[in-house]
N, C-alpha and C. Protein backbone atom coordinates (compact mmCIF):
# COMPACT_ATOMS: atom_id res chain seq x y z
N UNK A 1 -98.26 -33.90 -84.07
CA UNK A 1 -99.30 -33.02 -84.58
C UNK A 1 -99.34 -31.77 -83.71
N UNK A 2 -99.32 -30.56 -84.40
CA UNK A 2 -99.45 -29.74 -83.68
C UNK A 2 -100.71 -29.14 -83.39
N UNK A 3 -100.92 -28.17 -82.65
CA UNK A 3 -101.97 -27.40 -81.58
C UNK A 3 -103.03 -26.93 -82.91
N UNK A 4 -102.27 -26.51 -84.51
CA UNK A 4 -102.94 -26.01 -85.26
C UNK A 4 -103.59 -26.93 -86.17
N UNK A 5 -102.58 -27.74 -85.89
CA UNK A 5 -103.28 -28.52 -87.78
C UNK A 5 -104.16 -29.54 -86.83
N UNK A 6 -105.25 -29.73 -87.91
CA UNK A 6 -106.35 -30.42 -87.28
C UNK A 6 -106.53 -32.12 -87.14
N UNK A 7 -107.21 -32.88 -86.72
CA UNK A 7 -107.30 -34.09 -86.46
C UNK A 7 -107.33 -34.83 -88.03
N UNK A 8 -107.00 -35.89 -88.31
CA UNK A 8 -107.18 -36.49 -89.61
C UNK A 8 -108.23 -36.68 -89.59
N UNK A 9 -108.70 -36.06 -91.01
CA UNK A 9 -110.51 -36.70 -90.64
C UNK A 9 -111.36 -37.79 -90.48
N UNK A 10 -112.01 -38.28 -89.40
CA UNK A 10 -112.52 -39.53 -89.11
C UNK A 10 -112.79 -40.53 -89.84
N UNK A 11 -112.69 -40.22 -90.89
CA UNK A 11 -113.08 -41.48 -91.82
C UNK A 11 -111.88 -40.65 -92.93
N UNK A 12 -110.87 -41.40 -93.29
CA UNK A 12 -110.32 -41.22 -94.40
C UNK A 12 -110.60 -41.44 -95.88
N UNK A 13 -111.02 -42.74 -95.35
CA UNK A 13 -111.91 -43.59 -96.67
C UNK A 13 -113.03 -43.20 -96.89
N UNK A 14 -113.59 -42.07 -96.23
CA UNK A 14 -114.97 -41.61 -96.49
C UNK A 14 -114.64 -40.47 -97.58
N UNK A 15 -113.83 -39.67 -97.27
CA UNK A 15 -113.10 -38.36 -97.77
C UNK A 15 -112.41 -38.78 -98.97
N UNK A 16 -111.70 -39.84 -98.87
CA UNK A 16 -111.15 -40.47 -100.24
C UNK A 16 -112.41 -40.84 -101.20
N UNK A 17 -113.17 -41.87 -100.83
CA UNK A 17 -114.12 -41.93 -101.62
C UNK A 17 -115.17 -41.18 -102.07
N UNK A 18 -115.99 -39.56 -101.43
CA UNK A 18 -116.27 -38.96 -101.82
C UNK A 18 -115.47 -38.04 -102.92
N UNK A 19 -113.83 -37.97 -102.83
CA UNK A 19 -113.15 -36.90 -104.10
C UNK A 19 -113.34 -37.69 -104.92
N UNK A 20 -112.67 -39.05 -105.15
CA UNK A 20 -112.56 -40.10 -105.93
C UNK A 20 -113.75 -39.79 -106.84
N UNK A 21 -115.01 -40.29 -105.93
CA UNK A 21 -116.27 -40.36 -106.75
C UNK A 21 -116.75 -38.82 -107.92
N UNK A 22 -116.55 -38.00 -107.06
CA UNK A 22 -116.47 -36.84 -107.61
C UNK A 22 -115.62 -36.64 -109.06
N UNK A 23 -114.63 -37.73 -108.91
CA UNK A 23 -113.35 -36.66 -109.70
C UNK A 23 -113.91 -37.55 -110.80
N UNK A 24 -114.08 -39.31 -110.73
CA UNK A 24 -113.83 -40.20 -111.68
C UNK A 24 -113.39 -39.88 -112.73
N UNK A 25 -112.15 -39.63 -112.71
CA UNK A 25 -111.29 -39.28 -113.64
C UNK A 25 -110.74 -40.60 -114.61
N UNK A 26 -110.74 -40.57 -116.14
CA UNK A 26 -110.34 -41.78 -116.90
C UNK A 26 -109.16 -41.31 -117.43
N UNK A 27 -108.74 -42.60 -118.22
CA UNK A 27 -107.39 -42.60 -118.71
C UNK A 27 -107.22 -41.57 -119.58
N UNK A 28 -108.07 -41.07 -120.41
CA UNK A 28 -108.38 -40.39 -121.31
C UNK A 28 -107.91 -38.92 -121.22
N UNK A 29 -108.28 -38.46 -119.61
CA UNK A 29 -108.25 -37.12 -119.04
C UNK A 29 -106.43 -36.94 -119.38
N UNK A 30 -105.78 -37.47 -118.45
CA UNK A 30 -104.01 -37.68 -118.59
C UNK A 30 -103.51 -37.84 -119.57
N UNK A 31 -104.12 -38.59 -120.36
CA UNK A 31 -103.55 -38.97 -121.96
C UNK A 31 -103.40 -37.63 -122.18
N UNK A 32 -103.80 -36.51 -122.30
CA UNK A 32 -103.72 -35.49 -122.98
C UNK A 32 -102.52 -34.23 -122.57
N UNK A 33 -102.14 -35.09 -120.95
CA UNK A 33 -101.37 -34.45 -120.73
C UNK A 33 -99.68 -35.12 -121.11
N UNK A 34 -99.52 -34.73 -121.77
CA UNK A 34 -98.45 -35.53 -122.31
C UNK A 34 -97.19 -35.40 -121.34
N UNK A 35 -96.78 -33.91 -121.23
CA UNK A 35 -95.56 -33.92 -120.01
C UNK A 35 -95.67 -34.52 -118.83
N UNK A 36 -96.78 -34.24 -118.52
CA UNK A 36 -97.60 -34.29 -117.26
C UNK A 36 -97.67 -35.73 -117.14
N UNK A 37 -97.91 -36.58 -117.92
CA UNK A 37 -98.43 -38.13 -118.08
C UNK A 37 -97.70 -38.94 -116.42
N UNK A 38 -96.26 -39.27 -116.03
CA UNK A 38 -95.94 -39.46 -115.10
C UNK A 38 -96.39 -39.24 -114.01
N UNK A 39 -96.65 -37.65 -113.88
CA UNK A 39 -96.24 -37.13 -112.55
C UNK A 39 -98.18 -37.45 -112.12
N UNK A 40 -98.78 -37.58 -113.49
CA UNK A 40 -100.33 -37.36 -112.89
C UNK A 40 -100.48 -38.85 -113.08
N UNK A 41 -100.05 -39.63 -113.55
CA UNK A 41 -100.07 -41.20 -113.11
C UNK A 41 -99.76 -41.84 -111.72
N UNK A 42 -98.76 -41.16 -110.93
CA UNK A 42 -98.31 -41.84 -109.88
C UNK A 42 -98.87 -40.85 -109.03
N UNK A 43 -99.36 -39.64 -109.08
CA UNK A 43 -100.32 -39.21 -107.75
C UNK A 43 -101.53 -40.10 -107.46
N UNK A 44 -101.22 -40.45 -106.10
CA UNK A 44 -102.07 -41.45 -105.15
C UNK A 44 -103.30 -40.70 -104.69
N UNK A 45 -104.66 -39.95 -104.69
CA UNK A 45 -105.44 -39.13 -104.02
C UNK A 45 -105.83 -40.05 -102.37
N UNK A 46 -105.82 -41.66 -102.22
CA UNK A 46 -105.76 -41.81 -101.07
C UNK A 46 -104.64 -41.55 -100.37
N UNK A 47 -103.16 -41.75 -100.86
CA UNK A 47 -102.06 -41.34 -99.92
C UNK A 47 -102.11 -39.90 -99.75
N UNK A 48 -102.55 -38.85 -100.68
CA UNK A 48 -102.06 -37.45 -100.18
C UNK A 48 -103.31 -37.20 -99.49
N UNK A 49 -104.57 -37.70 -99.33
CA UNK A 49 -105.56 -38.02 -98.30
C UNK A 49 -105.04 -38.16 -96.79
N UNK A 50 -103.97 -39.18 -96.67
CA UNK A 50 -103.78 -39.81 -95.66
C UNK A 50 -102.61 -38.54 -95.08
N UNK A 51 -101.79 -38.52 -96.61
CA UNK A 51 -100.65 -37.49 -95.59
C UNK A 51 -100.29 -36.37 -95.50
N UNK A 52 -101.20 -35.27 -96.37
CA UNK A 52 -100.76 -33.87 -96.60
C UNK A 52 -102.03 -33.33 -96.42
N UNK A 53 -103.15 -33.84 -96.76
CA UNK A 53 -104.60 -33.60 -96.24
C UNK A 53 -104.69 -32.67 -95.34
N UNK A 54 -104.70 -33.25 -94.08
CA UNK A 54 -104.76 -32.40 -92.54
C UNK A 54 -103.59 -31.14 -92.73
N UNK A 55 -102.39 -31.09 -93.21
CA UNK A 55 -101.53 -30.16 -93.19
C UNK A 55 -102.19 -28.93 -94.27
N UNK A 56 -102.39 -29.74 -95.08
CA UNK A 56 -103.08 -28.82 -96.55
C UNK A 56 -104.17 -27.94 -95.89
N UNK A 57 -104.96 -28.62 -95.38
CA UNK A 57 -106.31 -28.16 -94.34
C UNK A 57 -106.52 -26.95 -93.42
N UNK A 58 -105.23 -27.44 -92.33
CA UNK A 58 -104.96 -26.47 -91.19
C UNK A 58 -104.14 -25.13 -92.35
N UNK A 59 -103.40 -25.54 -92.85
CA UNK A 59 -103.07 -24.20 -93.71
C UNK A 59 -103.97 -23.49 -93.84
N UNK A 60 -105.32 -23.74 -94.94
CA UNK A 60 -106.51 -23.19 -95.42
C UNK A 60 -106.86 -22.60 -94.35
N UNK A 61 -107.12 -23.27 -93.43
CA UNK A 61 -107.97 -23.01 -91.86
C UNK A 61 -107.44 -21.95 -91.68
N UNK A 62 -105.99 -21.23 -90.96
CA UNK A 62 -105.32 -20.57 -90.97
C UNK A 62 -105.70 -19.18 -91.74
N UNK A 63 -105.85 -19.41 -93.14
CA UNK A 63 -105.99 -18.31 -94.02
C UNK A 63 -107.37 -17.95 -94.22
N UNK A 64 -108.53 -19.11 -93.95
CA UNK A 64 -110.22 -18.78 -94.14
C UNK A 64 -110.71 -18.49 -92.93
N UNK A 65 -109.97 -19.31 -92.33
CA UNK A 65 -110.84 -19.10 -90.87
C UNK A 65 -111.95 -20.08 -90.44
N UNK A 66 -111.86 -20.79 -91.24
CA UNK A 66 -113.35 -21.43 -91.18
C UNK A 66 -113.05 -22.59 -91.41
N UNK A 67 -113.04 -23.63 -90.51
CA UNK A 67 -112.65 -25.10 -90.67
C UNK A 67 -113.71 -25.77 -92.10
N UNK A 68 -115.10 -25.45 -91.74
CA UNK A 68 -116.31 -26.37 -92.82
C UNK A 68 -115.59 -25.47 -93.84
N UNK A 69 -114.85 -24.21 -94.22
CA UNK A 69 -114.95 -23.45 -95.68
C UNK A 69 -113.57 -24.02 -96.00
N UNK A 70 -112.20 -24.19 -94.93
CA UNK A 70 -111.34 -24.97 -96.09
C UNK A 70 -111.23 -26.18 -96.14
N UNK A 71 -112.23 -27.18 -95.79
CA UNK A 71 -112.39 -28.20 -95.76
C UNK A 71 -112.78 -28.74 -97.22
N UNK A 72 -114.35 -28.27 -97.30
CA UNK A 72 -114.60 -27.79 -98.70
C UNK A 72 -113.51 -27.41 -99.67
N UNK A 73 -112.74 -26.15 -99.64
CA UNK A 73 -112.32 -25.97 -100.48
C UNK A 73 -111.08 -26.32 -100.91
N UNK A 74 -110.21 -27.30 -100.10
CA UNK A 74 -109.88 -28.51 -99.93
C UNK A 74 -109.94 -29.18 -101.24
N UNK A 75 -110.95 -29.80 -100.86
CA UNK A 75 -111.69 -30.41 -101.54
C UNK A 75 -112.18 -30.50 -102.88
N UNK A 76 -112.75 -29.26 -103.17
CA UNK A 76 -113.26 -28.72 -104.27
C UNK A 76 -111.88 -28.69 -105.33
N UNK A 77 -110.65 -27.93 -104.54
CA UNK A 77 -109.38 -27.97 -105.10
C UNK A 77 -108.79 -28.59 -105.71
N UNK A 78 -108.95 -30.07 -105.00
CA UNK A 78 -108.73 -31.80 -105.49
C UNK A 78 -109.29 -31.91 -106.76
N UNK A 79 -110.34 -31.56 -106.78
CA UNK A 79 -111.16 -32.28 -107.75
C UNK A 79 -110.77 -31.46 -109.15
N UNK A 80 -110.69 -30.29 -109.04
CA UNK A 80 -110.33 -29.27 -110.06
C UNK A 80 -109.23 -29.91 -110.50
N UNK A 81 -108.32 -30.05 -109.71
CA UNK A 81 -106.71 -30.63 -110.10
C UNK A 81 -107.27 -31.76 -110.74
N UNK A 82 -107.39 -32.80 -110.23
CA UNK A 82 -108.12 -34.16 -110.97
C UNK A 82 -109.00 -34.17 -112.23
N UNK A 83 -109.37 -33.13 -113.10
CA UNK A 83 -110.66 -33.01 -113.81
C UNK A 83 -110.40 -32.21 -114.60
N UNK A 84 -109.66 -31.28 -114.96
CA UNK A 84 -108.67 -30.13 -115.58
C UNK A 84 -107.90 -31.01 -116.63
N UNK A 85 -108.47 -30.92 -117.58
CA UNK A 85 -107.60 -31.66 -118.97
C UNK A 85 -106.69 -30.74 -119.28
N UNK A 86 -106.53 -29.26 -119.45
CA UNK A 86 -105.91 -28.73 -119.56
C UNK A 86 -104.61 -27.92 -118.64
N UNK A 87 -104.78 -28.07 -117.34
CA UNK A 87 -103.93 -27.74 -116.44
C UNK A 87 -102.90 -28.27 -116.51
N UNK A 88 -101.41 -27.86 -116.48
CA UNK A 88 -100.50 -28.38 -116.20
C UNK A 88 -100.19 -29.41 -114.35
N UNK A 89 -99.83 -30.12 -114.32
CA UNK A 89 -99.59 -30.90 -113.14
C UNK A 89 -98.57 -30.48 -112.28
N UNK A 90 -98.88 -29.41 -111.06
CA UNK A 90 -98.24 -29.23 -110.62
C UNK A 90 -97.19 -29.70 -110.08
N UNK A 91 -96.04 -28.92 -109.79
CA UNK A 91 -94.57 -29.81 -109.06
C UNK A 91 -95.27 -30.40 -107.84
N UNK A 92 -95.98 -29.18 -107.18
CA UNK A 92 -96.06 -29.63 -105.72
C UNK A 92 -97.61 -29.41 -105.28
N UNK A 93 -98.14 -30.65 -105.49
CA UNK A 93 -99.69 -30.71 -105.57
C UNK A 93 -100.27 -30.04 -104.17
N UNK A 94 -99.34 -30.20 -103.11
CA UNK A 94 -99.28 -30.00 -101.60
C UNK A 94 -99.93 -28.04 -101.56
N UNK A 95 -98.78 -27.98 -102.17
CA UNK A 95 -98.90 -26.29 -102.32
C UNK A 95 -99.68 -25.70 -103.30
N UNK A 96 -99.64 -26.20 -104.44
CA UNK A 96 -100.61 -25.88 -105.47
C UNK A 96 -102.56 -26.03 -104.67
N UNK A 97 -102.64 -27.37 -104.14
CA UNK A 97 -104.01 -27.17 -103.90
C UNK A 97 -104.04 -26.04 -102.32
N UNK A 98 -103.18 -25.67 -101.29
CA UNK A 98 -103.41 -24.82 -100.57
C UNK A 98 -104.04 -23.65 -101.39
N UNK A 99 -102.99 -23.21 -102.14
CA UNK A 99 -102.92 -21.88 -102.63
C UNK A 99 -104.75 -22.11 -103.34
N UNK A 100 -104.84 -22.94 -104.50
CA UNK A 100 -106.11 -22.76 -105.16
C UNK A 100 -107.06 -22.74 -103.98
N UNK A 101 -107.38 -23.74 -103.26
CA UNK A 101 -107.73 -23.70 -101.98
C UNK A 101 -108.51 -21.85 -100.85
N UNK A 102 -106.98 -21.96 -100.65
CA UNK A 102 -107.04 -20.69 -100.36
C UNK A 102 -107.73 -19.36 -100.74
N UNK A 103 -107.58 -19.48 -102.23
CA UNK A 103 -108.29 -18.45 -102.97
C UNK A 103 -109.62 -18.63 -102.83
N UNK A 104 -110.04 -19.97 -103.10
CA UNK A 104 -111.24 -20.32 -102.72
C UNK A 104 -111.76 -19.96 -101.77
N UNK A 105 -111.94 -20.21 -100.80
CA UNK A 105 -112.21 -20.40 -99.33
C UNK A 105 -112.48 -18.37 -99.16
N UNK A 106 -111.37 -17.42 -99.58
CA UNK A 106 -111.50 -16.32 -99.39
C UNK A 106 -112.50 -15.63 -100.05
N UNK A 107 -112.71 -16.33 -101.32
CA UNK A 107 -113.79 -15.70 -102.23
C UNK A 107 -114.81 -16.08 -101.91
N UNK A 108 -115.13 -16.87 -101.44
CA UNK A 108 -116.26 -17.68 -100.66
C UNK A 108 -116.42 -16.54 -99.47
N UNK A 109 -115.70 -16.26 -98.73
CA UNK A 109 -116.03 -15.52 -97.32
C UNK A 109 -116.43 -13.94 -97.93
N UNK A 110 -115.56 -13.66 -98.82
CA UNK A 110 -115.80 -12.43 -99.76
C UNK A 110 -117.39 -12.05 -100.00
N UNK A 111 -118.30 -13.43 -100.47
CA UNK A 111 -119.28 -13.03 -101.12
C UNK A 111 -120.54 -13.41 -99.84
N UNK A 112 -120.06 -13.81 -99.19
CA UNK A 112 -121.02 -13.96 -97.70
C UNK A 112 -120.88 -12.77 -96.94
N UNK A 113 -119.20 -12.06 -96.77
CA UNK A 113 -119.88 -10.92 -96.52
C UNK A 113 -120.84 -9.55 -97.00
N UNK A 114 -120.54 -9.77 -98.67
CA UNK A 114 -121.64 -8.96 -99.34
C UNK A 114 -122.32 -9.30 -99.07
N UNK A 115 -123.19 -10.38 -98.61
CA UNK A 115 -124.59 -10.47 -98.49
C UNK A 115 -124.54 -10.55 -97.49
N UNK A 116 -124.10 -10.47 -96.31
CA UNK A 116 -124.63 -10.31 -95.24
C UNK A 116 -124.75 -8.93 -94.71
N UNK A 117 -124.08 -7.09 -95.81
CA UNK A 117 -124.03 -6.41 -95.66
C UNK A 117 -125.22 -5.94 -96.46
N UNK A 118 -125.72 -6.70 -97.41
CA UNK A 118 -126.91 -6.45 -97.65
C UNK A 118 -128.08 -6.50 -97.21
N UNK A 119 -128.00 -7.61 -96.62
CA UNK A 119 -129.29 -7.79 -95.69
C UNK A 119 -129.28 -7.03 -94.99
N UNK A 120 -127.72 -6.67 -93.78
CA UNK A 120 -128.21 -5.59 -92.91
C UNK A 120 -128.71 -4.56 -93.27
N UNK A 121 -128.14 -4.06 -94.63
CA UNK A 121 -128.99 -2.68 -94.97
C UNK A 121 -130.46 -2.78 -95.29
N UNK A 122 -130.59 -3.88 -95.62
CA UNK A 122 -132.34 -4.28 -96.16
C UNK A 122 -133.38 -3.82 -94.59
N UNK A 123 -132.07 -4.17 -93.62
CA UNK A 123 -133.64 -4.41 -92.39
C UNK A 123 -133.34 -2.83 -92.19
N UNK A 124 -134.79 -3.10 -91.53
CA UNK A 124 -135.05 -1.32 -90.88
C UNK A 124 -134.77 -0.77 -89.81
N UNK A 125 -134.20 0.43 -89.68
CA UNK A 125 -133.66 0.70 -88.95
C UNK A 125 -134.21 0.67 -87.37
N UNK A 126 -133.77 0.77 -86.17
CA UNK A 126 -134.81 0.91 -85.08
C UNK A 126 -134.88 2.55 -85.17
N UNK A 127 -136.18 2.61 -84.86
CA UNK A 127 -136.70 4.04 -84.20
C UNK A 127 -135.94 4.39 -83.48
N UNK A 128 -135.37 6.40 -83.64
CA UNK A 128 -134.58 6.80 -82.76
C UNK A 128 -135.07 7.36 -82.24
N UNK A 129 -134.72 7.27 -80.61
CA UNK A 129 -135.29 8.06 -79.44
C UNK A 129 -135.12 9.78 -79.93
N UNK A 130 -135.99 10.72 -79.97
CA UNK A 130 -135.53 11.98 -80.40
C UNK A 130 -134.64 12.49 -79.61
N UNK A 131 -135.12 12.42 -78.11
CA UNK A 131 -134.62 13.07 -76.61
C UNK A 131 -133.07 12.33 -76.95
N UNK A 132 -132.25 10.92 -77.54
CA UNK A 132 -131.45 10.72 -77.62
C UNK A 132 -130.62 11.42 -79.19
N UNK A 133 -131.38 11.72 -79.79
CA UNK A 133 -130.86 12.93 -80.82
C UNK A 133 -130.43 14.19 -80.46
N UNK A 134 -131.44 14.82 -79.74
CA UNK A 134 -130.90 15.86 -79.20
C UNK A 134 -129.95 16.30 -78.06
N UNK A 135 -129.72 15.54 -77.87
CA UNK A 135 -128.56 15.14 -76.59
C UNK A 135 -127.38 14.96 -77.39
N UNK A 136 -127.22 14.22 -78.33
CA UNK A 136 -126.13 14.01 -79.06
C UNK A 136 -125.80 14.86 -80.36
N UNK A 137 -126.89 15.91 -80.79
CA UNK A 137 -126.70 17.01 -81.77
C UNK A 137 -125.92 18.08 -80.40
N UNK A 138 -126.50 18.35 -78.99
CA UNK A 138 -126.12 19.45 -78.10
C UNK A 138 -124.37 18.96 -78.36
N UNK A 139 -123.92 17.98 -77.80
CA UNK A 139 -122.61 17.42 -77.73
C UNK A 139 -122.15 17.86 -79.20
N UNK A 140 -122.34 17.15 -80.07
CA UNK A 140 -121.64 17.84 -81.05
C UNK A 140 -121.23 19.21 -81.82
N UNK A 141 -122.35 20.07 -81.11
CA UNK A 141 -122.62 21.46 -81.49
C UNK A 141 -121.08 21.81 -80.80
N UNK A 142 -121.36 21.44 -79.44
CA UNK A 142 -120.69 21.87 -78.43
C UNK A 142 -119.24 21.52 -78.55
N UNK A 143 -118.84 20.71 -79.16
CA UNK A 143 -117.44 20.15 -79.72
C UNK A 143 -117.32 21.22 -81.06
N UNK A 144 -117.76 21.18 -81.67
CA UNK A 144 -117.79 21.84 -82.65
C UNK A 144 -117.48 23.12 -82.49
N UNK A 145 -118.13 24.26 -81.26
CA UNK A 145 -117.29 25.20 -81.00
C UNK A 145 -116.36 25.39 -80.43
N UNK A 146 -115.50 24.20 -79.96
CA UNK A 146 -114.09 24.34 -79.67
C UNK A 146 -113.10 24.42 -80.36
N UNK A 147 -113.54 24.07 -82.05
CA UNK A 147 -111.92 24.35 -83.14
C UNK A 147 -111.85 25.96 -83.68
N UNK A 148 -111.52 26.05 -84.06
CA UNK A 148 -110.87 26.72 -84.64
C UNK A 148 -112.00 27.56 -85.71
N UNK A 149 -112.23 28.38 -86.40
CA UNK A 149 -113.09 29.03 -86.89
C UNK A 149 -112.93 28.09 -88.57
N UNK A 150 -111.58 28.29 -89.25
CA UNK A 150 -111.63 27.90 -90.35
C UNK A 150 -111.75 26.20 -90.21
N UNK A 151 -111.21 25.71 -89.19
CA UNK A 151 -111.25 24.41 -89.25
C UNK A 151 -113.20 23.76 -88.80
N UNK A 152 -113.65 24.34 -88.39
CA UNK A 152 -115.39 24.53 -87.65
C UNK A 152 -115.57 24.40 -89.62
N UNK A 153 -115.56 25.67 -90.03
CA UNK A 153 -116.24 25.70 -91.22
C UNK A 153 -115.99 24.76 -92.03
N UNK A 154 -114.65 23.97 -92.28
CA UNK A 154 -114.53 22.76 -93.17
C UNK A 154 -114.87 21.34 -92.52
N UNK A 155 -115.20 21.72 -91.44
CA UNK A 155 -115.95 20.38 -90.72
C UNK A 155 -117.07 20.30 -91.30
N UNK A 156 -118.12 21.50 -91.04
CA UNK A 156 -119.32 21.78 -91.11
C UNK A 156 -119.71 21.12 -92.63
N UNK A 157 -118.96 21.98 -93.46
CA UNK A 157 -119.33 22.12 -95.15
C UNK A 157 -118.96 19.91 -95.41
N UNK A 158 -118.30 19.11 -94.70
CA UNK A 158 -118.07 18.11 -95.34
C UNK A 158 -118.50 17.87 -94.51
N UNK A 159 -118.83 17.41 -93.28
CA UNK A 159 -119.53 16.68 -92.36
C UNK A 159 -121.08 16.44 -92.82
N UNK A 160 -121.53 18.12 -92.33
CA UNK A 160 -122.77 17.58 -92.01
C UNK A 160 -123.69 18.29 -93.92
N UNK A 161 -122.47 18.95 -94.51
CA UNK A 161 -123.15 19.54 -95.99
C UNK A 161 -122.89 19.17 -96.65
N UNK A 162 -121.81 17.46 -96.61
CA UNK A 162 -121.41 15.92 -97.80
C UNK A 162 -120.92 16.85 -98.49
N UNK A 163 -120.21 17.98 -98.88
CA UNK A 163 -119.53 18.96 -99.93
C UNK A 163 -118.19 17.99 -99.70
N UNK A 164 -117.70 17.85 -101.44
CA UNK A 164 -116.38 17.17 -101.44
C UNK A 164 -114.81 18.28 -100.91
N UNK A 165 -113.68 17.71 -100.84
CA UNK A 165 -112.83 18.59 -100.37
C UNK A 165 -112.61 19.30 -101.70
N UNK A 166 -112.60 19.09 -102.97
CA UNK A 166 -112.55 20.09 -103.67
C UNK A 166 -113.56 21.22 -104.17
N UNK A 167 -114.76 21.08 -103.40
CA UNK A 167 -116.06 21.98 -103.90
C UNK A 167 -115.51 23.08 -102.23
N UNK A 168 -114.80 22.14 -101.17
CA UNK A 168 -114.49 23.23 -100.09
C UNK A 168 -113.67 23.74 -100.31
N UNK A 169 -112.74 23.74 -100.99
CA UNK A 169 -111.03 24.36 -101.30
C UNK A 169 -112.36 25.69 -101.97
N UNK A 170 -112.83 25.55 -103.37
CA UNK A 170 -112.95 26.24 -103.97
C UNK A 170 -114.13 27.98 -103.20
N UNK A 171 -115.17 27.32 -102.27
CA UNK A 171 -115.67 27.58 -101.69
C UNK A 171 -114.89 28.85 -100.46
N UNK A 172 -113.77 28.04 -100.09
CA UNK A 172 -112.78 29.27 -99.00
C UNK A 172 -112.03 29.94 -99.42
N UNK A 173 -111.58 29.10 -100.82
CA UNK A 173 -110.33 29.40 -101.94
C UNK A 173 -109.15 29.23 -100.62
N UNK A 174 -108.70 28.08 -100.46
CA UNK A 174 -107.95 27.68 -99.93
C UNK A 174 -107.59 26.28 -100.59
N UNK A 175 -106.35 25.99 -100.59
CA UNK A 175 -105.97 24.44 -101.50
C UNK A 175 -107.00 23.35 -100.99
N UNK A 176 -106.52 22.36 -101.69
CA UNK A 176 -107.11 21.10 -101.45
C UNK A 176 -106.52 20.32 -100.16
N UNK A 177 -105.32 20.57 -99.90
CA UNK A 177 -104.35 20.33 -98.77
C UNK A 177 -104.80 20.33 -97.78
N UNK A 178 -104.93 21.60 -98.05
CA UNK A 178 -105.51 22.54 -96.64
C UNK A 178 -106.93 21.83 -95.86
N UNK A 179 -107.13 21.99 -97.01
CA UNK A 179 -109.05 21.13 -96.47
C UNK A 179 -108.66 19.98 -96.26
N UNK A 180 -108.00 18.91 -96.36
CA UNK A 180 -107.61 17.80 -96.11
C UNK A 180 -107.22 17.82 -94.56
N UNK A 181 -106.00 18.53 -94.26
CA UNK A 181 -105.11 18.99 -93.60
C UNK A 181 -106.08 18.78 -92.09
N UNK A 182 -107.22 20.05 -92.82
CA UNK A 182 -108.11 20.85 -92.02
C UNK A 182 -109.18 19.94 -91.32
N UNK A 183 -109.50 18.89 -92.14
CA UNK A 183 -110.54 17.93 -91.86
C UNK A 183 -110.03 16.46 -90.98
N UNK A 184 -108.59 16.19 -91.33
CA UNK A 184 -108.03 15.25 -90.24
C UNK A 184 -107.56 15.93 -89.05
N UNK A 185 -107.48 16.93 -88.67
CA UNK A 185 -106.73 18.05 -87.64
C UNK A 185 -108.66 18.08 -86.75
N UNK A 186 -109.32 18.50 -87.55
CA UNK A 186 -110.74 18.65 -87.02
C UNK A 186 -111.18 17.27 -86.69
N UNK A 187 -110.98 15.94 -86.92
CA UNK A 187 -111.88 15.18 -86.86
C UNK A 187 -111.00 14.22 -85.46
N UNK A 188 -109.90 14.39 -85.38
CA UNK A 188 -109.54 14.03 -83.73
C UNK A 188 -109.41 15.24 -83.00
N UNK A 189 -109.70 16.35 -83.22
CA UNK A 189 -110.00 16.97 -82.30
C UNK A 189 -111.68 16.67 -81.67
N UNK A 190 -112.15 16.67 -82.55
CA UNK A 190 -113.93 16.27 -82.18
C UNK A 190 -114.10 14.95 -81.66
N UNK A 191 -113.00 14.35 -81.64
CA UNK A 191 -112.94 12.85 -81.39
C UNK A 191 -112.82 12.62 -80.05
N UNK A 192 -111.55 13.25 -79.58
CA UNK A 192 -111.20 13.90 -78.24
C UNK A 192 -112.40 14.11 -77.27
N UNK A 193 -113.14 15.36 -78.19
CA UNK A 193 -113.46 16.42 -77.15
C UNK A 193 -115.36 15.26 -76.86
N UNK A 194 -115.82 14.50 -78.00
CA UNK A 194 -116.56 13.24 -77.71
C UNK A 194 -116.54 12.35 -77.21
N UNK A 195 -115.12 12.09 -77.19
CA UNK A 195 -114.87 10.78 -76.22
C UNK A 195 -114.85 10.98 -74.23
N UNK A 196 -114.89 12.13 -74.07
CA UNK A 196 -115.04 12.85 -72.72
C UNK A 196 -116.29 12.63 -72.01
């Protein structure tokens, strides 16, 4: 066993019998798969429990990050495969449930970070020190008169006046390039002369 893939889980028969219970899948479900009938007859869910489980797992782990999220989705994966009258039976159940798995587990982390970017925006902001505003408007002023005159003005107009680069092209009558050009050329220079 290596350093990555994780311990078999302590109770096998616990893990078996929770999918199991979950899946209770009848004869009925397979009957329908007619090609499939073999290959979904002789899959064992306690043997690939016992022997692709932990490998299947640490994979997920690997790609979610989160031992409890591909554990679950693991899991959840199993059961889909097991319960799916219509799915074809994969060649390689091993890889098939990573991958579904996988997707899982990411879409899952996907929608926790929306909400956890929501909430942050929900709370309120802390009160800003003014004396620490104006200290940090002086600095920027002061960076600000070190570029360049045309490059100052297309800072200014998109920085701090949200004007898009094409309302500034039109504004200097200079391309769109240019203001592009003008605004990555300006924004490590100010980067520079802030980071000092």
């Amino acid at each position: 066993m290596t350093a990555l893939s994780p311990a078999v889980p302590r109770s096998v028969s616990r893990t078996v019998t929770r999918i199991a219970s979950a899946t209770r899948v009848d004869s009925a479900v397979f009957a329908t798969r007619a090609d499939d009938q073999d290959e979904a007859r002789q899959f064992d869910v306690t043997e690939f429990v016992r022997t692709e489980y932990p490998r299947v797992v640490s994979a997920v782990r690997m790609i979610a990050g989160d031992r409890d999220a591909a554990v679950d989705a693991v899991q959840e994966a199993l059961v889909q495969l097991l319960t799916d009258r219509h799915r074809a039976w994969p060649r390689n159940v091993a890889a098939w449930v990573t991958v579904v798995a996988s997707n899982r587990a990411r879409d899952v982390h996907r929608r926790d970070a929306v909400g956890r970017r929501v909430v942050d925006r929900m709370r309120p902001a802390a009160p800003e020190d003014p004396l620490d505003r104006v200290g940090r408007d002086l600095d920027v002023l002061a960076a600000l008169e070190t570029l360049p005159q045309r490059m100052r003005q297309v800072c200014v107009l998109h920085y701090l006046q949200d004007q898009s680069v094409r309302e500034i092209a039109l504004a200097l009558g200079i391309g769109p390039g240019t203001v592009k050009t003008q605004l990555h050329r300006g924004r490590a220079a100010l980067a520079r002369r802030l980071a000092t």
